[in-house]
C-alpha atoms as a PDB file:
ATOM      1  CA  UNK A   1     -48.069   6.203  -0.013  1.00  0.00           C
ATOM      2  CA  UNK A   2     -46.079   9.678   0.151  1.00  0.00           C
ATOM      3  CA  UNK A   3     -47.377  12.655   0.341  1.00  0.00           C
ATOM      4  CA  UNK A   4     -45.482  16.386  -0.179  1.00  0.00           C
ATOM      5  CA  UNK A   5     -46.295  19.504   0.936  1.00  0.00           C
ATOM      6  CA  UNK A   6     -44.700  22.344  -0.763  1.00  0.00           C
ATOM      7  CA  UNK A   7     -44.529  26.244   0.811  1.00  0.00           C
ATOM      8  CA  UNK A   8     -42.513  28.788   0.203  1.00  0.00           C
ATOM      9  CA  UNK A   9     -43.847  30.668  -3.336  1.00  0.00           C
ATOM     10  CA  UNK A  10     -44.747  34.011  -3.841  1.00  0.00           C
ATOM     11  CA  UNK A  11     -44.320  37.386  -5.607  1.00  0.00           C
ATOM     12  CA  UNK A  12     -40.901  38.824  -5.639  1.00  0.00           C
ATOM     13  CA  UNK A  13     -39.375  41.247  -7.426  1.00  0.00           C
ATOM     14  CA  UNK A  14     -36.438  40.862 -10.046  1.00  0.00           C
ATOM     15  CA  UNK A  15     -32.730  40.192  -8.414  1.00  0.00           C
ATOM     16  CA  UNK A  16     -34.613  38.883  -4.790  1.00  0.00           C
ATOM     17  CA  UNK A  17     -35.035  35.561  -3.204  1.00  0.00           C
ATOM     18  CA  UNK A  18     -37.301  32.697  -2.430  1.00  0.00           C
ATOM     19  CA  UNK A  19     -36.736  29.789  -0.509  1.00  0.00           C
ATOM     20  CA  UNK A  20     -39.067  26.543  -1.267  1.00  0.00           C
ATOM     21  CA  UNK A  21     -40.004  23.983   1.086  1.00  0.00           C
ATOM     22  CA  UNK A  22     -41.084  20.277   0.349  1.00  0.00           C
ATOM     23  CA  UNK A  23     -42.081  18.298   3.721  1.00  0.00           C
ATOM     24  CA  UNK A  24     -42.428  14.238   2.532  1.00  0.00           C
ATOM     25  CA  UNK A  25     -44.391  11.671   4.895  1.00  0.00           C
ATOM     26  CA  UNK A  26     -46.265   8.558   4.520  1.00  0.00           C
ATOM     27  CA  UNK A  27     -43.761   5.644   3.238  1.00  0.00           C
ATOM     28  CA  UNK A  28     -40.314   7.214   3.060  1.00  0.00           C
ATOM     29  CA  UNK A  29     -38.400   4.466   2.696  1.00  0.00           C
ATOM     30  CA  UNK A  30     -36.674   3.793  -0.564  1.00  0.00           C
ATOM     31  CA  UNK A  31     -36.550   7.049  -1.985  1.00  0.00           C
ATOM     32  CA  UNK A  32     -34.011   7.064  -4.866  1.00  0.00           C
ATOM     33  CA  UNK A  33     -34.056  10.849  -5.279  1.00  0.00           C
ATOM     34  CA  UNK A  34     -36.011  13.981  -4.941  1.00  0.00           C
ATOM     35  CA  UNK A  35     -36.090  17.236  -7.223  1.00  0.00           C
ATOM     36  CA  UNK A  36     -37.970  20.083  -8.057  1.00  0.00           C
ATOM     37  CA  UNK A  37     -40.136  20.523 -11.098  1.00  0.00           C
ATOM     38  CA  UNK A  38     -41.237  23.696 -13.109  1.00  0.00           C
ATOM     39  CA  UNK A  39     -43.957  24.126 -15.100  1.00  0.00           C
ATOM     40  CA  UNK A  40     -44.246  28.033 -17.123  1.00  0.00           C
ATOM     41  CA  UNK A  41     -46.792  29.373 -19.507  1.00  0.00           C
ATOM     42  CA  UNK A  42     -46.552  27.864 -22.678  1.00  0.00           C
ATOM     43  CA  UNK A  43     -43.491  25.294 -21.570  1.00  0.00           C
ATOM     44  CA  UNK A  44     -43.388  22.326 -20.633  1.00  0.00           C
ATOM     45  CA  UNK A  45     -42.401  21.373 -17.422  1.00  0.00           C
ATOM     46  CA  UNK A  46     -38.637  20.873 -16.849  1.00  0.00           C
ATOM     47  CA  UNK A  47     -36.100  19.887 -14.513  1.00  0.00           C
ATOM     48  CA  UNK A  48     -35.229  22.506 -12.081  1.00  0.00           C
ATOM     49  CA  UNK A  49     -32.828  20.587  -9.619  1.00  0.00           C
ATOM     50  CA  UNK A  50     -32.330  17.056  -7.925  1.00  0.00           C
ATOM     51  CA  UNK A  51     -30.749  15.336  -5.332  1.00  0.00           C
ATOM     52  CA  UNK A  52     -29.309  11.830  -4.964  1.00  0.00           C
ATOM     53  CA  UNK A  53     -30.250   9.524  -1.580  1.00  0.00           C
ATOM     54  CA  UNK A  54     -26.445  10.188  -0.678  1.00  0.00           C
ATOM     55  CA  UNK A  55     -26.500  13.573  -1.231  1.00  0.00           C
ATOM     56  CA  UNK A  56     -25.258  14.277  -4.626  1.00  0.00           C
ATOM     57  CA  UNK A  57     -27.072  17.023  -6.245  1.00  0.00           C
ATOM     58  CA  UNK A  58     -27.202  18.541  -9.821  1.00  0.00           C
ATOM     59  CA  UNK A  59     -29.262  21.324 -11.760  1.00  0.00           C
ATOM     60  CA  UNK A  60     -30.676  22.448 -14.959  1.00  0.00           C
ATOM     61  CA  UNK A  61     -28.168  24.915 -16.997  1.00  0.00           C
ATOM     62  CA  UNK A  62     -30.597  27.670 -16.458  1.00  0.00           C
ATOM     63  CA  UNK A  63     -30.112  27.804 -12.493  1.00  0.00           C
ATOM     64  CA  UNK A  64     -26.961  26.770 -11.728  1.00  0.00           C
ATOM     65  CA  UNK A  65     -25.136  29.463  -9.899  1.00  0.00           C
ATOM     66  CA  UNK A  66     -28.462  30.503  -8.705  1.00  0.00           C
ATOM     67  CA  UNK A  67     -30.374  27.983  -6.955  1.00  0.00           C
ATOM     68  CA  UNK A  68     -29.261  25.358  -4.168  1.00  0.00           C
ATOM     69  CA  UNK A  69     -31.386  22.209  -3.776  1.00  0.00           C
ATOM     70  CA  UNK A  70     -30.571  20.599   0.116  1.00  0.00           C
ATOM     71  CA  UNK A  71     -32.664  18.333   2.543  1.00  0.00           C
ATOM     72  CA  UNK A  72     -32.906  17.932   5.805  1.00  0.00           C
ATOM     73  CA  UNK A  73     -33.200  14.085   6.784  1.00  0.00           C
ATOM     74  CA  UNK A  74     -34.489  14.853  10.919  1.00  0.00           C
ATOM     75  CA  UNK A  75     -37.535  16.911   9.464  1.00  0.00           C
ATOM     76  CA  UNK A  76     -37.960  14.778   6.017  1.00  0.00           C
ATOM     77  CA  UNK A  77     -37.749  18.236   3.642  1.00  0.00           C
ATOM     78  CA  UNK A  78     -36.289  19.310   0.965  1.00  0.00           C
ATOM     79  CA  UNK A  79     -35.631  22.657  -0.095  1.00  0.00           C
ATOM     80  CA  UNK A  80     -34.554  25.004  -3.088  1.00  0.00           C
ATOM     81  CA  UNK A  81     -32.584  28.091  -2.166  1.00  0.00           C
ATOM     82  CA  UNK A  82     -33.304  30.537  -4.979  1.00  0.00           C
ATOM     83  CA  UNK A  83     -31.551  33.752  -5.575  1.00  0.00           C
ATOM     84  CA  UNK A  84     -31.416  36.200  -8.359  1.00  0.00           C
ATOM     85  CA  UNK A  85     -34.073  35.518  -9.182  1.00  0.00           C
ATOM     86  CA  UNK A  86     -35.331  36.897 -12.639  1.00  0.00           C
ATOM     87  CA  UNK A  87     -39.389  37.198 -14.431  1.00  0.00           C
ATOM     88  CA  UNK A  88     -37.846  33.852 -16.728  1.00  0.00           C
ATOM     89  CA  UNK A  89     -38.099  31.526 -13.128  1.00  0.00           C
ATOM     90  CA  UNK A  90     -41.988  32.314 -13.007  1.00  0.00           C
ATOM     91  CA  UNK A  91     -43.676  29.386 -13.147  1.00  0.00           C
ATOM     92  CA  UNK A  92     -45.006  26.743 -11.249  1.00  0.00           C
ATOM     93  CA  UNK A  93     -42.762  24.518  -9.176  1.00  0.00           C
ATOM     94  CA  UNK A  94     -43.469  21.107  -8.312  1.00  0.00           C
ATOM     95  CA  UNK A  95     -41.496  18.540  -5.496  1.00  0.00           C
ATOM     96  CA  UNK A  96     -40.802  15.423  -6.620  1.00  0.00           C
ATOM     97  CA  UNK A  97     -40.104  12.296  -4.676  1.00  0.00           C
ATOM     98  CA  UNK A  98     -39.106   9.483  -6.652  1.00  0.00           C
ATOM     99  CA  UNK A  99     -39.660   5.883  -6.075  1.00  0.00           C
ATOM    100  CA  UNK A 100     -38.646   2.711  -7.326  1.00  0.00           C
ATOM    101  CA  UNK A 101     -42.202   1.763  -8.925  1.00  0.00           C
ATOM    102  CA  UNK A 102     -43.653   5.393  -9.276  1.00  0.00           C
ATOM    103  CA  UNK A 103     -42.917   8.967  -8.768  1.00  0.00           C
ATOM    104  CA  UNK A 104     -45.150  11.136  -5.912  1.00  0.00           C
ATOM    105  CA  UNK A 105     -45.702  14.971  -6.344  1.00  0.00           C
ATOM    106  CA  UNK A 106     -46.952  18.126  -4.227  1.00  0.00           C
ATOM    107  CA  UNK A 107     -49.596  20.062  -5.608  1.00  0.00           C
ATOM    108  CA  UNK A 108     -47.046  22.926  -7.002  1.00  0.00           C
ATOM    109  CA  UNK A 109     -46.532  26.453  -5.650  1.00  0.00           C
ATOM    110  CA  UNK A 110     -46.894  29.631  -7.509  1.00  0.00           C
ATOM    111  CA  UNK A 111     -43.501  31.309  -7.853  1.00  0.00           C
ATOM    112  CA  UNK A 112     -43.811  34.846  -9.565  1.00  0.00           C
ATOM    113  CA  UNK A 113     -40.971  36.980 -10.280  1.00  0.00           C
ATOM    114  CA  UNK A 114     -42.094  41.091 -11.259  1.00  0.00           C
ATOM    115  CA  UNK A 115     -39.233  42.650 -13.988  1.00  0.00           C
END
């Protein structure tokens, strides 16, 4: 089992910056990747930004330039780095930990971004 718990979301107002945080325990091993999720009003949810077991990371069209998805290995987190921010990144986002037979995922946190 794996379990993520996200921090990190809250109001902000248009231009400013949030910084999300996924902590991952339980049964860590073989981990293929991790990403963040978003789900908005009336979309579906879509791929935000991922990152490879070695490192390797790549994001949506939408946020490149913008966000920065890292981990730290000692404390088992993963983070997104989001700046300039604008009211089209409100939404909920979601941590992802993907697995070879299943994918695990945090119970979202609220990010809300005031024009």
């Amino acid at each position: 089992q794996v379990q993520l718990v996200e921090s990190g979301g809250g109001l902000v107002q248009a231009g400013g910056s949030l910084r999300l945080s996924c902590t991952v325990s339980g049964s860590i091993i073989n981990i293929d990747r991790m990403g963040w999720y978003r789900q908005a009003p009336g979309k579906q949810r879509e791929l935000v930004a991922t990152i490879a077991g070695y490192g390797s990371p790549n994001y949506a069209d939408s946020v490149k330039g913008r966000f920065t998805i890292s981990r730290d290995k000692t404390k088992n987190t993963l983070y997104l780095q989001m700046n300039s921010l604008s009211p089209e990144d409100t939404a909920v986002y979601y941590c992802n930990v993907h697995k070879p037979l299943r994918d695990y995922w945090g119970q979202g946190t609220q990010v809300t971004v005031s024009s």
